[in-house]
C-alpha atoms as a PDB file:
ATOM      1  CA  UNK A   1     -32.819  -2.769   3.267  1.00  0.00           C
ATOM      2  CA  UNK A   2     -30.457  -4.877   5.143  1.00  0.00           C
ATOM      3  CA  UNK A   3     -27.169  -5.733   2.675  1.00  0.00           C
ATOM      4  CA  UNK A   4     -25.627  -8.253   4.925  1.00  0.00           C
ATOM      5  CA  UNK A   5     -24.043 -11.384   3.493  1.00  0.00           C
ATOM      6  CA  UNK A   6     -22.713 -14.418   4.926  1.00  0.00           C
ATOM      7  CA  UNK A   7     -19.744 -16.081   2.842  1.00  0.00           C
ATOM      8  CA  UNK A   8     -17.535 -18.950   4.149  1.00  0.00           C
ATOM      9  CA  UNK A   9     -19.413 -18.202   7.781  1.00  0.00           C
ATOM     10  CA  UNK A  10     -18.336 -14.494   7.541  1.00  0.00           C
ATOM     11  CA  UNK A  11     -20.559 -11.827   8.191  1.00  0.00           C
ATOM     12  CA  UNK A  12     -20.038  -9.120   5.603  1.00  0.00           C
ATOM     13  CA  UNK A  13     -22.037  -5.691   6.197  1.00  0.00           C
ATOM     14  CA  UNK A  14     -21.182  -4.989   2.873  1.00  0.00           C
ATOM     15  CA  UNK A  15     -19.470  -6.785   0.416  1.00  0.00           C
ATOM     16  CA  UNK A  16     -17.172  -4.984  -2.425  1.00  0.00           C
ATOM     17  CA  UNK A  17     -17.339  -5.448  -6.025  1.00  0.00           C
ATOM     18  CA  UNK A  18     -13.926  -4.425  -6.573  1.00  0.00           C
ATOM     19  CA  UNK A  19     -11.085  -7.049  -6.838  1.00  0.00           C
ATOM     20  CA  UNK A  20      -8.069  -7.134  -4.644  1.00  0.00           C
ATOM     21  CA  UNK A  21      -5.886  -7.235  -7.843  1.00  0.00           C
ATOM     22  CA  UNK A  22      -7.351  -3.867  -9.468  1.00  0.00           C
ATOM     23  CA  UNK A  23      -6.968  -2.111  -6.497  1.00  0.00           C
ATOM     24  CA  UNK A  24      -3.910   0.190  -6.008  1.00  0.00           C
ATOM     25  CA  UNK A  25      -1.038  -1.055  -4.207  1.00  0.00           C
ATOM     26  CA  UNK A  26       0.638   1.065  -1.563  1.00  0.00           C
ATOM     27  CA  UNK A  27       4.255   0.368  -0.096  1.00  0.00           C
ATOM     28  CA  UNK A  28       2.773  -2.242   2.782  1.00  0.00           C
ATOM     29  CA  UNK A  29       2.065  -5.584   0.356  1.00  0.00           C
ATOM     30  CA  UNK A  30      -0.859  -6.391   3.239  1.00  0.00           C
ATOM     31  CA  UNK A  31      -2.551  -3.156   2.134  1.00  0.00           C
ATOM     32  CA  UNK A  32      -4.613  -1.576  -1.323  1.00  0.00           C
ATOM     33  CA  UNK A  33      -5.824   1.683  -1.853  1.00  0.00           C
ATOM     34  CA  UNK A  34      -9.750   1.832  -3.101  1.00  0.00           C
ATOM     35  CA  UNK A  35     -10.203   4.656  -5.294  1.00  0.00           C
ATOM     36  CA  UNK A  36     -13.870   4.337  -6.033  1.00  0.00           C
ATOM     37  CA  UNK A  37     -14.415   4.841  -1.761  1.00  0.00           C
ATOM     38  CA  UNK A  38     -11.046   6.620  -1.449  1.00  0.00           C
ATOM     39  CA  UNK A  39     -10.269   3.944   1.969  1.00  0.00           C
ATOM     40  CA  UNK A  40      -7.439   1.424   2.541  1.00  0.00           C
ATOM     41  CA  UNK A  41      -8.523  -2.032   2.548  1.00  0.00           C
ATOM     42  CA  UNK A  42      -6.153  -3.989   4.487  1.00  0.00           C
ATOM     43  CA  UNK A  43      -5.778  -8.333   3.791  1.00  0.00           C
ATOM     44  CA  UNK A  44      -6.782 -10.658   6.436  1.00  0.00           C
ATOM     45  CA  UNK A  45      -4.682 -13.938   6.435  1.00  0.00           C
ATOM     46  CA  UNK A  46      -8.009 -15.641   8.577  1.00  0.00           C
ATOM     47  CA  UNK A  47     -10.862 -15.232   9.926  1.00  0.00           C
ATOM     48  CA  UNK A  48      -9.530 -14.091  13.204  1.00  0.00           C
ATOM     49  CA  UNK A  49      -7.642 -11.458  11.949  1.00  0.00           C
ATOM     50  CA  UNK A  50     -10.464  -9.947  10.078  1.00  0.00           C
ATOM     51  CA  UNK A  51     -12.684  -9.461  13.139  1.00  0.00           C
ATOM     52  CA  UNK A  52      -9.679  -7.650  15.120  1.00  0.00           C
ATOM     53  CA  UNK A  53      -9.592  -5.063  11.418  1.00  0.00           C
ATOM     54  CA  UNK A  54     -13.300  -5.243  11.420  1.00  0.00           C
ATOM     55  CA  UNK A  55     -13.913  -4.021  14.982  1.00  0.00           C
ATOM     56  CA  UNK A  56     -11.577  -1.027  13.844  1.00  0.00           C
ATOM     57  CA  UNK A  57     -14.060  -0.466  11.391  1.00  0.00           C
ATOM     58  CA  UNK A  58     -11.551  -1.305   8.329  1.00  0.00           C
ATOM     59  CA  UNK A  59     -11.892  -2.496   4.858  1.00  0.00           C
ATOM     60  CA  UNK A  60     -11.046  -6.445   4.726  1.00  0.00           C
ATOM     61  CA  UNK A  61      -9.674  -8.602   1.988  1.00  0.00           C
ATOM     62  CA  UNK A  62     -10.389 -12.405   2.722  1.00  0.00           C
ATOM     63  CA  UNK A  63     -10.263 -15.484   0.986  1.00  0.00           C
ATOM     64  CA  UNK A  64     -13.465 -17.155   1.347  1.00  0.00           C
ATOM     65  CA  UNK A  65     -13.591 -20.324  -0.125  1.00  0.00           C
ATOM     66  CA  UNK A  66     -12.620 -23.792   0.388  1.00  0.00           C
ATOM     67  CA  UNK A  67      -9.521 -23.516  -2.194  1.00  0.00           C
ATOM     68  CA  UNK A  68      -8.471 -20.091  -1.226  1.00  0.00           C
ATOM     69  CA  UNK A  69      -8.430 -18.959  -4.453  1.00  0.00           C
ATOM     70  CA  UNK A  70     -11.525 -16.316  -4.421  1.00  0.00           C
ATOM     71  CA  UNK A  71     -10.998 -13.108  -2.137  1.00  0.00           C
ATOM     72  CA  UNK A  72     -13.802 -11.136  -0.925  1.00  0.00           C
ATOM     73  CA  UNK A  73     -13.949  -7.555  -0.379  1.00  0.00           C
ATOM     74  CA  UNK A  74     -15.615  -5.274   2.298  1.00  0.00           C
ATOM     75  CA  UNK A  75     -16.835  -4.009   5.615  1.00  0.00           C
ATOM     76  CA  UNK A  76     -17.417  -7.472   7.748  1.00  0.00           C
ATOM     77  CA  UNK A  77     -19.299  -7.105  11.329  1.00  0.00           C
ATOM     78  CA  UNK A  78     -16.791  -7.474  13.802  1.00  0.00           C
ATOM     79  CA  UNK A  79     -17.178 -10.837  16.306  1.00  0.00           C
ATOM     80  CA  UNK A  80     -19.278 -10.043  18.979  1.00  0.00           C
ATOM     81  CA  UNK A  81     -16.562 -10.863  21.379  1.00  0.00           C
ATOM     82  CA  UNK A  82     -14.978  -7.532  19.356  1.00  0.00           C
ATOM     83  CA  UNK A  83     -17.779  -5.417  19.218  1.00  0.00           C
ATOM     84  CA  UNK A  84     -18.007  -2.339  21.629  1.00  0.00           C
ATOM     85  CA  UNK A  85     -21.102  -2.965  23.393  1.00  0.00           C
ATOM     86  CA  UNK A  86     -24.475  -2.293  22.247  1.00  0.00           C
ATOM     87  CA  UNK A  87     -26.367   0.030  24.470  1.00  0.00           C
ATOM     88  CA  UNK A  88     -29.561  -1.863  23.975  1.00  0.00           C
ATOM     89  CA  UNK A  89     -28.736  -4.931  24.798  1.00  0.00           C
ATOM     90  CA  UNK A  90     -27.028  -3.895  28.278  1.00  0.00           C
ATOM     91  CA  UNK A  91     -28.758  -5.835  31.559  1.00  0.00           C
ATOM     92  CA  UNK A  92     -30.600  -3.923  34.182  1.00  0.00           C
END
């Protein structure tokens, strides 16, 4: 079963049900502490800098709508641009 979800034209692999505000803080503000995964989930001020996190294969915190005002958690594919590349799709 594919769990992908696309919110505010970013592709999450998997989105979080936790909330950036429940989640433990650590001494870096740009950085919470998940203790139901046991992983660091680091904020994203924009899209851009999501994809660079994501293509380390981090946790992201993003705002994703219009206002700003809802933040969404998880593991978003990284911009293809990011990605390492994909032995399958490599030309002859």
């Amino acid at each position: 079963m594919d769990s992908r979800v696309t919110i505010d034209g970013c592709e999450f692999l998997f989105k979080c049900p936790q909330k950036w505000d429940a989640l433990e803080t650590t001494a870096d503000p740009g950085v919470r502490f998940c203790s139901e995964c046991e992983r660091s989930v680091y904020f994203a001020e924009d899209k851009e800098a999501a994809g660079r996190l994501s293509a380390l294969g981090k946790c992201v915190a993003l705002r994703t709508d219009r206002n700003r005002d809802r933040v969404t958690l998880g593991m978003m594919a990284a911009p293809k641009n990011e990605r390492p590349p994909d032995p399958s799709e490599r030309e002859e």
